[in-house]
Protein backbone atom coordinates (compact mmCIF):
# COMPACT_ATOMS: atom_id res chain seq x y z
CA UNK A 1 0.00 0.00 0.00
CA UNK A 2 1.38 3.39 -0.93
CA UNK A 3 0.75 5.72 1.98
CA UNK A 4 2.34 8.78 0.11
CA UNK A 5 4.62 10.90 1.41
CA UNK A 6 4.57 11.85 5.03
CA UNK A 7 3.08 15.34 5.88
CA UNK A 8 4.55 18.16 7.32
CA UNK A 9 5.76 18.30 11.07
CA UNK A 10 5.83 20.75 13.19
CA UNK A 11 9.29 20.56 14.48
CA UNK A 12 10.07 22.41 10.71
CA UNK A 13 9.43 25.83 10.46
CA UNK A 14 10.93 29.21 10.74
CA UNK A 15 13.56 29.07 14.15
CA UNK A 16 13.26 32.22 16.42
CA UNK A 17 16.71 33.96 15.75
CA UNK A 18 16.50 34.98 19.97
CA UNK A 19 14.64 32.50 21.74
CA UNK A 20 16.87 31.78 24.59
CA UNK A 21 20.34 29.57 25.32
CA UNK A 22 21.22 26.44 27.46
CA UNK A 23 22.97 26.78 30.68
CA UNK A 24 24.36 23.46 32.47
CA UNK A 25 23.33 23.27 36.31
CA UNK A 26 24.85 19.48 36.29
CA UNK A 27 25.74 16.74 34.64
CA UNK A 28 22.76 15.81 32.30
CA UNK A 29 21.04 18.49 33.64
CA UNK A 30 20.24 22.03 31.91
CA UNK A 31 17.92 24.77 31.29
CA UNK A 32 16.97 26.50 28.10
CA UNK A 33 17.16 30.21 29.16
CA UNK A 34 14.29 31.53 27.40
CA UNK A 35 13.03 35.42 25.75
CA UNK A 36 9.52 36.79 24.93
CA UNK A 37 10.53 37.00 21.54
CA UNK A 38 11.92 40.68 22.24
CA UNK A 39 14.74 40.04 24.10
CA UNK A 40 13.56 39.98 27.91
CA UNK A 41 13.42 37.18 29.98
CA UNK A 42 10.77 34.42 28.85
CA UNK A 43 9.72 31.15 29.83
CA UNK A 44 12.09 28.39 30.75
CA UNK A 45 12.55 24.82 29.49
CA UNK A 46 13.88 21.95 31.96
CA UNK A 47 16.56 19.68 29.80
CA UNK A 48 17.09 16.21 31.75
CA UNK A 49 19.62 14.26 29.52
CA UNK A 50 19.37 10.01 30.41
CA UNK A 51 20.77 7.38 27.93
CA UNK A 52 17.22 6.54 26.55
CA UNK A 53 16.54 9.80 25.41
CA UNK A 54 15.49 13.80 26.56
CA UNK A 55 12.84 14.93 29.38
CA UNK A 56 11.76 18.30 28.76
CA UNK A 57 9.92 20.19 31.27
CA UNK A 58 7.94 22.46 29.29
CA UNK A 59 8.13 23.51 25.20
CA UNK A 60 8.77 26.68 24.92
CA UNK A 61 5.82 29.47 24.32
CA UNK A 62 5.81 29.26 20.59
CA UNK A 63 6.56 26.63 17.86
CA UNK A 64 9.64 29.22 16.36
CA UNK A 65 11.37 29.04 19.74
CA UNK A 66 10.82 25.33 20.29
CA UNK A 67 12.30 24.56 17.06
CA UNK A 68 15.11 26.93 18.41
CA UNK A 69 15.62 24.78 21.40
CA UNK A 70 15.17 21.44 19.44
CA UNK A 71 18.09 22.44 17.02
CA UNK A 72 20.29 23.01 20.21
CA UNK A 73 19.23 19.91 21.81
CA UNK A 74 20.80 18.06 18.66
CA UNK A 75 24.10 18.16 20.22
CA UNK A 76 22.97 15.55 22.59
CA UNK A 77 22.37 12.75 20.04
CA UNK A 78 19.48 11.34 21.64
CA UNK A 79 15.77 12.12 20.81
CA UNK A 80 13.16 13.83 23.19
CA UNK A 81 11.32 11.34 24.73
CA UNK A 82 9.28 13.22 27.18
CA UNK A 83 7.62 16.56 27.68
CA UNK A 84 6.16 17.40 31.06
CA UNK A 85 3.95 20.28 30.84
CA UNK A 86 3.38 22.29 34.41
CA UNK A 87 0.62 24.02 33.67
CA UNK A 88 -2.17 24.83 30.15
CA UNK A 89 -0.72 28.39 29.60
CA UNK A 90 0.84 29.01 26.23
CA UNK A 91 3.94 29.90 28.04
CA UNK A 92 4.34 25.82 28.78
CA UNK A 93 2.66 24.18 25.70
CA UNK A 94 2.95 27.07 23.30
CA UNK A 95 6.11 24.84 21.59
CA UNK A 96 4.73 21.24 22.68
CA UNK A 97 3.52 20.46 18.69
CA UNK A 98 7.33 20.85 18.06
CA UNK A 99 7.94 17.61 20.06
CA UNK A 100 5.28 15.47 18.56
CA UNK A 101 6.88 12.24 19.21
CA UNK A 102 7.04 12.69 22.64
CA UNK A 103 5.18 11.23 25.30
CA UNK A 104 3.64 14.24 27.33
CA UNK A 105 2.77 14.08 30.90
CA UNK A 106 0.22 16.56 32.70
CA UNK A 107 -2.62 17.25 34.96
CA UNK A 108 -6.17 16.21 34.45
CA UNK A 109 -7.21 20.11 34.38
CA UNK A 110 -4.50 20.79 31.97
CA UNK A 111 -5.53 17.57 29.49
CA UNK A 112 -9.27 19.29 29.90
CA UNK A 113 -7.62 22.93 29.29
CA UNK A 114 -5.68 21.84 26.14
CA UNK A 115 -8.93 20.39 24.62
CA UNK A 116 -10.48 23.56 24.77
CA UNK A 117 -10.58 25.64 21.63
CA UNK A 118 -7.45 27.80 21.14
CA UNK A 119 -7.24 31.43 21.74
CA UNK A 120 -5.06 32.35 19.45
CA UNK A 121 -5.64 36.16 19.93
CA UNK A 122 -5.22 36.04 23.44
CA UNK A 123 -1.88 34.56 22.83
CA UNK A 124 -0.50 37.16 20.44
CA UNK A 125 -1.62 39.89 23.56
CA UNK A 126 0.06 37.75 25.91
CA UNK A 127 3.66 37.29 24.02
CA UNK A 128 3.48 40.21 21.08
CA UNK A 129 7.09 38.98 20.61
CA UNK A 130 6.00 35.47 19.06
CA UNK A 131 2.67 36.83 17.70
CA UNK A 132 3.67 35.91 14.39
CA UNK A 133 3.25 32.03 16.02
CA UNK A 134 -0.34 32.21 16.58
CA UNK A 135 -2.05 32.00 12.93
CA UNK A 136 -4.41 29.11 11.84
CA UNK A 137 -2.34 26.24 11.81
CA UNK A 138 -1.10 26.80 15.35
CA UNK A 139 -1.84 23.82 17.90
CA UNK A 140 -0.73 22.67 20.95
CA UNK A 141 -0.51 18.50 22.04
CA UNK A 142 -2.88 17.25 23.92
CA UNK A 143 -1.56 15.23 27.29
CA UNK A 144 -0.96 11.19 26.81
CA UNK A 145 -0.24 10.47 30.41
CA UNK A 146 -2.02 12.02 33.37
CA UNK A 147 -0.32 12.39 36.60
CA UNK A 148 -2.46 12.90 39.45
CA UNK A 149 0.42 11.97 42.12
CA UNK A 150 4.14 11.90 42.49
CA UNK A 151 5.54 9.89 40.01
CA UNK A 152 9.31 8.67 38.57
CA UNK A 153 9.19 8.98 34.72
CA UNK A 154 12.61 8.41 34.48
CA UNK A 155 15.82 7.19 37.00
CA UNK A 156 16.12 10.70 37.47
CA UNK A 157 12.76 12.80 36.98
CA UNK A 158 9.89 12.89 39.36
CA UNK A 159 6.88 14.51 38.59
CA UNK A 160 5.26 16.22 41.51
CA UNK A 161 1.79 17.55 41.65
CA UNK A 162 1.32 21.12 43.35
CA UNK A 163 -1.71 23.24 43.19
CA UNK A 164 -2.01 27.03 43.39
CA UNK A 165 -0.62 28.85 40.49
CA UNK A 166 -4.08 26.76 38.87
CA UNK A 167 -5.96 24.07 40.67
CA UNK A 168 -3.83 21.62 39.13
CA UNK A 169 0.19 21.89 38.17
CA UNK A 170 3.05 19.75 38.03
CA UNK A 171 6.66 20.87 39.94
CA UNK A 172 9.71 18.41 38.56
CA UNK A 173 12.47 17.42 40.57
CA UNK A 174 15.52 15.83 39.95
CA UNK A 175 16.91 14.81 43.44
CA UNK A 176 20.61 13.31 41.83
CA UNK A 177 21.04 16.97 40.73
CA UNK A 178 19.72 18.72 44.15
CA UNK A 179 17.58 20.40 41.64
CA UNK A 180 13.64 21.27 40.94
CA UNK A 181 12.03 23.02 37.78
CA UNK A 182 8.97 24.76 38.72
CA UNK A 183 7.93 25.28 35.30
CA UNK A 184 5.04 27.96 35.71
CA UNK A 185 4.78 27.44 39.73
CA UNK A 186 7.08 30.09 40.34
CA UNK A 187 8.49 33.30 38.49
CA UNK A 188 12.01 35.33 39.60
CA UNK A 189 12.56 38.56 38.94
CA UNK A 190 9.21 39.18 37.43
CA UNK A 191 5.53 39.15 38.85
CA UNK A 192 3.82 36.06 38.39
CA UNK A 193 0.21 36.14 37.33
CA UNK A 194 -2.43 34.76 39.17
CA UNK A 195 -5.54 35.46 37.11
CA UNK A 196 -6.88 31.73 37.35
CA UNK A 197 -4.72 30.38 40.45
CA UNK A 198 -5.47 30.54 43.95
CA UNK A 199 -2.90 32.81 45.63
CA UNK A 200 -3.12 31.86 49.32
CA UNK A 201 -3.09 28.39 47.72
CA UNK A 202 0.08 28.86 45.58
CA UNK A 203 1.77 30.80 48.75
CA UNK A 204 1.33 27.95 51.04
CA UNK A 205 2.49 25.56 48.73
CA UNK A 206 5.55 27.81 47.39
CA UNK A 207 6.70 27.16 51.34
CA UNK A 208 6.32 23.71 51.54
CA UNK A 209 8.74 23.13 48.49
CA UNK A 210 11.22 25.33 49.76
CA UNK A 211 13.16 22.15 50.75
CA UNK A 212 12.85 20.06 47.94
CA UNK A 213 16.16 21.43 46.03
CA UNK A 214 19.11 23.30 46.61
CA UNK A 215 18.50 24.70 43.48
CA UNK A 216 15.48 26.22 41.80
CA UNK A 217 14.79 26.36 37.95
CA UNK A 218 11.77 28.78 37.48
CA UNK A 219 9.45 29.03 34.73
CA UNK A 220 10.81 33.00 34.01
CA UNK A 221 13.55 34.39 35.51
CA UNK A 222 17.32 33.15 36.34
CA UNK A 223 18.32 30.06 38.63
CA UNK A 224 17.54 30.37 42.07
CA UNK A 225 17.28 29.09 45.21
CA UNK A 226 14.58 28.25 47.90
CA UNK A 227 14.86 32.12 49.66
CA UNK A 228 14.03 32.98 45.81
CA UNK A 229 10.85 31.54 46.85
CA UNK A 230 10.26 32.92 49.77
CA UNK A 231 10.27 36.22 48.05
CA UNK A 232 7.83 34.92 45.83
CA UNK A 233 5.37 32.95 48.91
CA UNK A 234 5.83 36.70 50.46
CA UNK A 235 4.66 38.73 47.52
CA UNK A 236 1.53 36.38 46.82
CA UNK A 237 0.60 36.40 50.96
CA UNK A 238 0.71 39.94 50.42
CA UNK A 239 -1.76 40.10 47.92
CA UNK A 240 -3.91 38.44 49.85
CA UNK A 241 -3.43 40.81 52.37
CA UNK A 242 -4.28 43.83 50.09
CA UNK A 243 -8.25 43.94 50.36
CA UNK A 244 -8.42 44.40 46.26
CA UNK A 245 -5.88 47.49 46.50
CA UNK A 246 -2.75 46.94 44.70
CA UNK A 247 -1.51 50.17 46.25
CA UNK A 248 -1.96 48.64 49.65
CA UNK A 249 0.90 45.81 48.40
CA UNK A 250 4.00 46.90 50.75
CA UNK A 251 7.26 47.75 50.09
CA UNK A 252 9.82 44.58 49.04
CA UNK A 253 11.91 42.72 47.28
CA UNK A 254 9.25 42.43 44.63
CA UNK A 255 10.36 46.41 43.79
CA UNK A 256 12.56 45.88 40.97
CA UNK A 257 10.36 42.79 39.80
CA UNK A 258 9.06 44.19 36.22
CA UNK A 259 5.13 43.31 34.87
CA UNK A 260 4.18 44.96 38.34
CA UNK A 261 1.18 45.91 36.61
CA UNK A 262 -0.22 42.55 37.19
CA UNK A 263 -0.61 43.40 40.74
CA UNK A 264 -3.72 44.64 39.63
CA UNK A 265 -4.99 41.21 38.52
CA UNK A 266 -3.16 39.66 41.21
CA UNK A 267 -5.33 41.27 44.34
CA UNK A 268 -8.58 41.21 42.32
CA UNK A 269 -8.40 37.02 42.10
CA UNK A 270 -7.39 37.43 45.53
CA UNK A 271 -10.53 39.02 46.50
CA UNK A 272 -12.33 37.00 44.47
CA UNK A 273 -10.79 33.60 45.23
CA UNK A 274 -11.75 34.79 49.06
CA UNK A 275 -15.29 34.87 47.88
CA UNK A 276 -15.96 32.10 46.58
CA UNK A 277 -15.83 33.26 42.91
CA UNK A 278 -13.51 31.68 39.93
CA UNK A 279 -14.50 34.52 37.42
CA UNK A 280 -11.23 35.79 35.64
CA UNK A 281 -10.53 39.38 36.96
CA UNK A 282 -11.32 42.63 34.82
CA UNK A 283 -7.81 43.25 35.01
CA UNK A 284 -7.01 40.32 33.20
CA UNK A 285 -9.78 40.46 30.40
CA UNK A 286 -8.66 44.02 30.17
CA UNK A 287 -5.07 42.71 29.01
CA UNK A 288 -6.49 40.16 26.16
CA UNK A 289 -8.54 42.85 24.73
CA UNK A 290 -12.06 41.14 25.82
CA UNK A 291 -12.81 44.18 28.16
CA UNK A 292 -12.89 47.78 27.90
């Protein structure tokens, strides 16, 4: 039978000239340094090198700068095998259709998420820097293995669920390597947006993984450590403690964070989260364009 020729695949396509670079933390272990497509910081990929093959923890927000990562991750020799996916934001799937051998491990609410029609327009708002991404033919891969508790995927990776930044995420530590990607459970150096977590939530929990790793690989920002996260658990208890009023958000560390305008969304799930509500803030709608 003649099948014809294979069709395209999306790990072939136009590379992002500035997506980001890989920096070694140990042996095996990396992390691609990622942009927003305009040369600030952007979302993070975990790079877990075994014999059998690559774990990736995340894809990269946008096929362009997945295929950017793939092409470095040809030095290795050996294929990606896995994708673990830490959340259903674009900023963790947005490359995943890159990868599209690979088996991809997630949350229930994520696999539910990802089966949801994609809003493509909200993307290009989100990251304007790999807007050019987000046209007709863009996709993201659905999950093939849910993880609802901790599990070993490889020798060396466990999967860990964690709730807070949404009501269902995935952390990934490597304990050989003293290390844990957060994927999009924690942010450094910029504010992290809560629009659909649970901030009290995602505080509490932020604390209770402070001990996991000596090192911490976040979803944006550089390499940190635990006290990286106790910045972080202190910002988010503070915007609980703001009533709604960003301006009410005390002095910190979080001062020379930048996207501090998402305070603003940030106090208003608070409030609403307190309430018993799960509506997306106005703040938030406001930034896709779906609000004046």
């Amino acid at each position: 039978m003649d099948l014809g020729p294979m069709p395209p695949t999306a790990d072939v396509g136009p590379v992002a000239p500035d997506a980001g670079h890989l920096e070694p933390i140990a042996p095996g272990v990396w992390v691609w340094i990622g942009t927003d497509g305009n040369g600030r910081p952007g979302p993070n990929v975990g790079v877990i090198v075994e014999a059998d093959g690559i774990t990736l923890v995340d894809t990269t927000p946008a096929p362009s700068a997945a295929r950017a990562l793939n092409d470095e991750l040809k030095r290795f020799g050996v294929p990606v095998r896995r994708v673990v996916y830490t959340s259903s934001h674009v900023e963790s799937v947005g490359g995943s259709a890159v990868f599209w051998m690979a088996a991809r491990y997630g949350r229930a609410q994520t696999n539910a998420l990802l089966e949801q029609p994609v809003p493509v327009e909200g993307y290009r708002r989100l990251m304007p820097g790999y807007a050019h991404d987000y046209d007709e033919s863009f996709a993201t891969r659905p999950v093939s293995h849910v993880v609802d508790a901790a599990a070993w995927l490889t020798p060396l990776v466990c999967a860990v669920p964690v709730a807070g930044q949404q009501q269902e995420n995935l952390v990934v530590l490597v304990p050989s390597a003293g290390t844990m990607f957060t994927g999009a459970f924690a942010t450094f150096g910029t504010t992290p947006n809560a629009w659909d977590g649970q901030p009290e939530q995602w505080a509490d929990t932020l604390g209770e993984l402070r001990e996991q790793a000596n090192v911490i690989v976040p979803g944006i920002g550089p390499v940190g450590d635990g006290m990286a996260l106790m910045v972080m658990q202190a910002y988010l208890y503070a915007v609980c403690d703001s009533e709604g009023d960003a301006r009410r958000i005390p002095d910190g560390p979080w001062d020379d964070w930048s996207e501090r305008s998402l305070d603003a969304v940030n106090v208003e799930r608070a409030v609403a989260v307190a309430s018993g509500s799960t509506d997306v803030p106005v703040a938030m709608l406001q930034r896709l364009g779906l609000t004046p």
